[in-house]
C-alpha atoms as a PDB file:
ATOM      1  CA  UNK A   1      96.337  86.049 104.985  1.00  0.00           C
ATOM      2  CA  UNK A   2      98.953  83.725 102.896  1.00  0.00           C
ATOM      3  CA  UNK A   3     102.248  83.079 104.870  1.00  0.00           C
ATOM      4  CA  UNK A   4     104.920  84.707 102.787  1.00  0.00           C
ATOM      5  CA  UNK A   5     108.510  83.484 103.049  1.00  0.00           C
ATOM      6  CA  UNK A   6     110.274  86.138 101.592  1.00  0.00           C
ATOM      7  CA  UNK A   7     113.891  85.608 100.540  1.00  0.00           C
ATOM      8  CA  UNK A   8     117.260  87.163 101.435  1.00  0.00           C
ATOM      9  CA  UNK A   9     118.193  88.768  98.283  1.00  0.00           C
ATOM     10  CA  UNK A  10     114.049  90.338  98.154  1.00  0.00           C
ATOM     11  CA  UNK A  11     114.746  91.714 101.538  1.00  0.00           C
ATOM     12  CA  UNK A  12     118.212  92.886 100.236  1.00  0.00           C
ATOM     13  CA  UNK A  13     116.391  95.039  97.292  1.00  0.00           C
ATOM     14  CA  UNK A  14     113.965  96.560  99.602  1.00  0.00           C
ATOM     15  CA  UNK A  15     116.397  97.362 102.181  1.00  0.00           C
ATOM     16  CA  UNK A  16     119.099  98.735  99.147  1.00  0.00           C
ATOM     17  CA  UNK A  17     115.706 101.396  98.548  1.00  0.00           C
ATOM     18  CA  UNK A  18     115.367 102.697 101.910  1.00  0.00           C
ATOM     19  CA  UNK A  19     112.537 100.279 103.277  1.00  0.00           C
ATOM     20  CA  UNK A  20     113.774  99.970 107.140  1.00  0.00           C
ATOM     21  CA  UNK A  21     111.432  96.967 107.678  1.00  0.00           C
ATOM     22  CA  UNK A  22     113.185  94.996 105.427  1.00  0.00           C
ATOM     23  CA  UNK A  23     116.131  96.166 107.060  1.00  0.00           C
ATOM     24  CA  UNK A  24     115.203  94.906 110.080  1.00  0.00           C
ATOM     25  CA  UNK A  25     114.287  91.419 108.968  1.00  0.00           C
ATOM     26  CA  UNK A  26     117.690  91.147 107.359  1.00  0.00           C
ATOM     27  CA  UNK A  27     119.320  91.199 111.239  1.00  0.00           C
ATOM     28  CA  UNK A  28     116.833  89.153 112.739  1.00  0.00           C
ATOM     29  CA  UNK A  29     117.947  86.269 109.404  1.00  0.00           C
ATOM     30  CA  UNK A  30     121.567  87.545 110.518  1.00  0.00           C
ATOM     31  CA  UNK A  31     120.975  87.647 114.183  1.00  0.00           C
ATOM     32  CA  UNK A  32     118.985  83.875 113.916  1.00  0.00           C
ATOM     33  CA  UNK A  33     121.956  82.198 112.107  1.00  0.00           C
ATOM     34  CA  UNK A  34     125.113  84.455 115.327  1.00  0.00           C
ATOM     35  CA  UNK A  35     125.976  86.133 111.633  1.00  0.00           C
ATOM     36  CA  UNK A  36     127.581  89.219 113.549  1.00  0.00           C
ATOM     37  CA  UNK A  37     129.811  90.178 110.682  1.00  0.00           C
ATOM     38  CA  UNK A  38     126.605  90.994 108.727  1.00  0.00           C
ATOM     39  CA  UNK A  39     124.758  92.416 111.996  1.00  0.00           C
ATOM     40  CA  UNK A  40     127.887  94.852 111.960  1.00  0.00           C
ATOM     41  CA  UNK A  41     127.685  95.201 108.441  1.00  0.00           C
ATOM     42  CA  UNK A  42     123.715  96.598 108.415  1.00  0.00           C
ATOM     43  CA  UNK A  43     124.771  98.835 111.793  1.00  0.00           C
ATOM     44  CA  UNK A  44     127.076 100.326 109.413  1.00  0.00           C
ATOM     45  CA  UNK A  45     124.071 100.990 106.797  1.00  0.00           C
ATOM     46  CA  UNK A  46     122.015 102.443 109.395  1.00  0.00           C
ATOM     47  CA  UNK A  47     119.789  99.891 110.817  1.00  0.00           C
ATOM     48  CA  UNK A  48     118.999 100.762 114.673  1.00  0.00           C
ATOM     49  CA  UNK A  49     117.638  96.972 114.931  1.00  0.00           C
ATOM     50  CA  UNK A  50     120.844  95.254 114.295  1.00  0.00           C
ATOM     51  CA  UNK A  51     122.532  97.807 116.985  1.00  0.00           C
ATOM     52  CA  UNK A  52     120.094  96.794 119.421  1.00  0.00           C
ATOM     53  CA  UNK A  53     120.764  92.840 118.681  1.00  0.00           C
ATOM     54  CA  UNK A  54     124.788  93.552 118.630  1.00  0.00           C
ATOM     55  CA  UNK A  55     124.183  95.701 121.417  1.00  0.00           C
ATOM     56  CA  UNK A  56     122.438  92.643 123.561  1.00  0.00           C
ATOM     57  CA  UNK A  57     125.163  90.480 122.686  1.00  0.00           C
ATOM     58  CA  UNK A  58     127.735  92.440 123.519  1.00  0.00           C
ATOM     59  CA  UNK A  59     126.113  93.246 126.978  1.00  0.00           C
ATOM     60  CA  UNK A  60     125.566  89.789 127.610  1.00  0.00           C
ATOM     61  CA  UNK A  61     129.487  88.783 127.387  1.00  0.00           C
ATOM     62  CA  UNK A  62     130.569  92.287 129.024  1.00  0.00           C
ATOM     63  CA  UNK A  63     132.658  93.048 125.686  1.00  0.00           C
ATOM     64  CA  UNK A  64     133.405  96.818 126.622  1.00  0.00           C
ATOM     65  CA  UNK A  65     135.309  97.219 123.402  1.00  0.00           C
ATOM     66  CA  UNK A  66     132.450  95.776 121.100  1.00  0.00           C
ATOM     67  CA  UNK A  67     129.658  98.043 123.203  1.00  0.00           C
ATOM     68  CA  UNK A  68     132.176 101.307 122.369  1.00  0.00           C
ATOM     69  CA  UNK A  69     132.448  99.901 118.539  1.00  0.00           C
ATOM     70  CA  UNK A  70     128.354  99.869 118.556  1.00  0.00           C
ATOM     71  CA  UNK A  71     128.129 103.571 120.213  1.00  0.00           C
ATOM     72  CA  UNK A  72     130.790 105.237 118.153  1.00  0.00           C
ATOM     73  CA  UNK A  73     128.925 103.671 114.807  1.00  0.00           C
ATOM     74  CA  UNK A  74     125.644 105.507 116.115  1.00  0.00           C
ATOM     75  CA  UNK A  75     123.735 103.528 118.346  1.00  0.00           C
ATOM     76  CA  UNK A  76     123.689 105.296 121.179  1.00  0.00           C
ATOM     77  CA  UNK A  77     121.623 102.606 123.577  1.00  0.00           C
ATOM     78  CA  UNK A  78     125.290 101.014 123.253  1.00  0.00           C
ATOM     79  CA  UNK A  79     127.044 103.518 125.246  1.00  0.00           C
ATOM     80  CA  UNK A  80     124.235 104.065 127.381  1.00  0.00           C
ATOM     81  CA  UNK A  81     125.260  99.764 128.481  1.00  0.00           C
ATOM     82  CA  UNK A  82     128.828 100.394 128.375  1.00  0.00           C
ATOM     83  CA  UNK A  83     128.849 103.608 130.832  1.00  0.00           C
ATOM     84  CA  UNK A  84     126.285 100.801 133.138  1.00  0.00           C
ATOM     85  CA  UNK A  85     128.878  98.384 132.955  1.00  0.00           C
ATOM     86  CA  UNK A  86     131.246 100.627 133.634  1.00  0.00           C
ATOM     87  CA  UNK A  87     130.099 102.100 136.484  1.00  0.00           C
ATOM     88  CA  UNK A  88     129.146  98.498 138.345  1.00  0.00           C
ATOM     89  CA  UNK A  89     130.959  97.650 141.274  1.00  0.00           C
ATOM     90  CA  UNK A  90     133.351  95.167 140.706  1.00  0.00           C
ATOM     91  CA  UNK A  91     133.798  92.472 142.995  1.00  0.00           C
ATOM     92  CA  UNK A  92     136.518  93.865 144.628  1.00  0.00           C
ATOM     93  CA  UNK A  93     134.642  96.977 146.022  1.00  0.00           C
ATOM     94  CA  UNK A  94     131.510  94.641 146.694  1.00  0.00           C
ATOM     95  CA  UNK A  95     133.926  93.283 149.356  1.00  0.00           C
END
């Protein structure tokens, strides 16, 4: 099978007509070139895939605010991090 490189505004059609796949591959291209504005922007049209990768990076710095953003605009694996993060001891009760 021929490797296809299919192009951003292709992927934008496809994902404008409901086809999650291509929605996906649009935040992987977003998530590839730390493009969080779009990430945020396909969270907001629905696509689970790009509040997973926001969700990682957000986990990764401990941004609290940015994992509530992600929750409250329906990806609920984002609260699910934030109440984990949350509830961690901090170093202060470790000692």
């Amino acid at each position: 099978m021929a490797n296809m490189n299919v192009d951003r505004e292709t992927l934008r059609e496809l994902a404008d007509e409901g086809n999650e796949t291509a929605l996906d591959r649009l935040a992987d291209l977003a998530d590839a070139a730390d493009d969080v504005v779009e990430l945020s922007e396909l969270l907001d049209e629905g696509s689970m895939h790009a509040g997973f990768l926001l969700t990682r990076r957000a986990a990764a710095t401990g941004d609290l605010r940015e994992l509530q953003r992600i929750s409250d605009a329906g990806y609920d694996e984002a609260g699910n991090e934030l109440d984990r993060l949350l509830k961690a001891p901090t170093d202060e009760e470790k000692d």
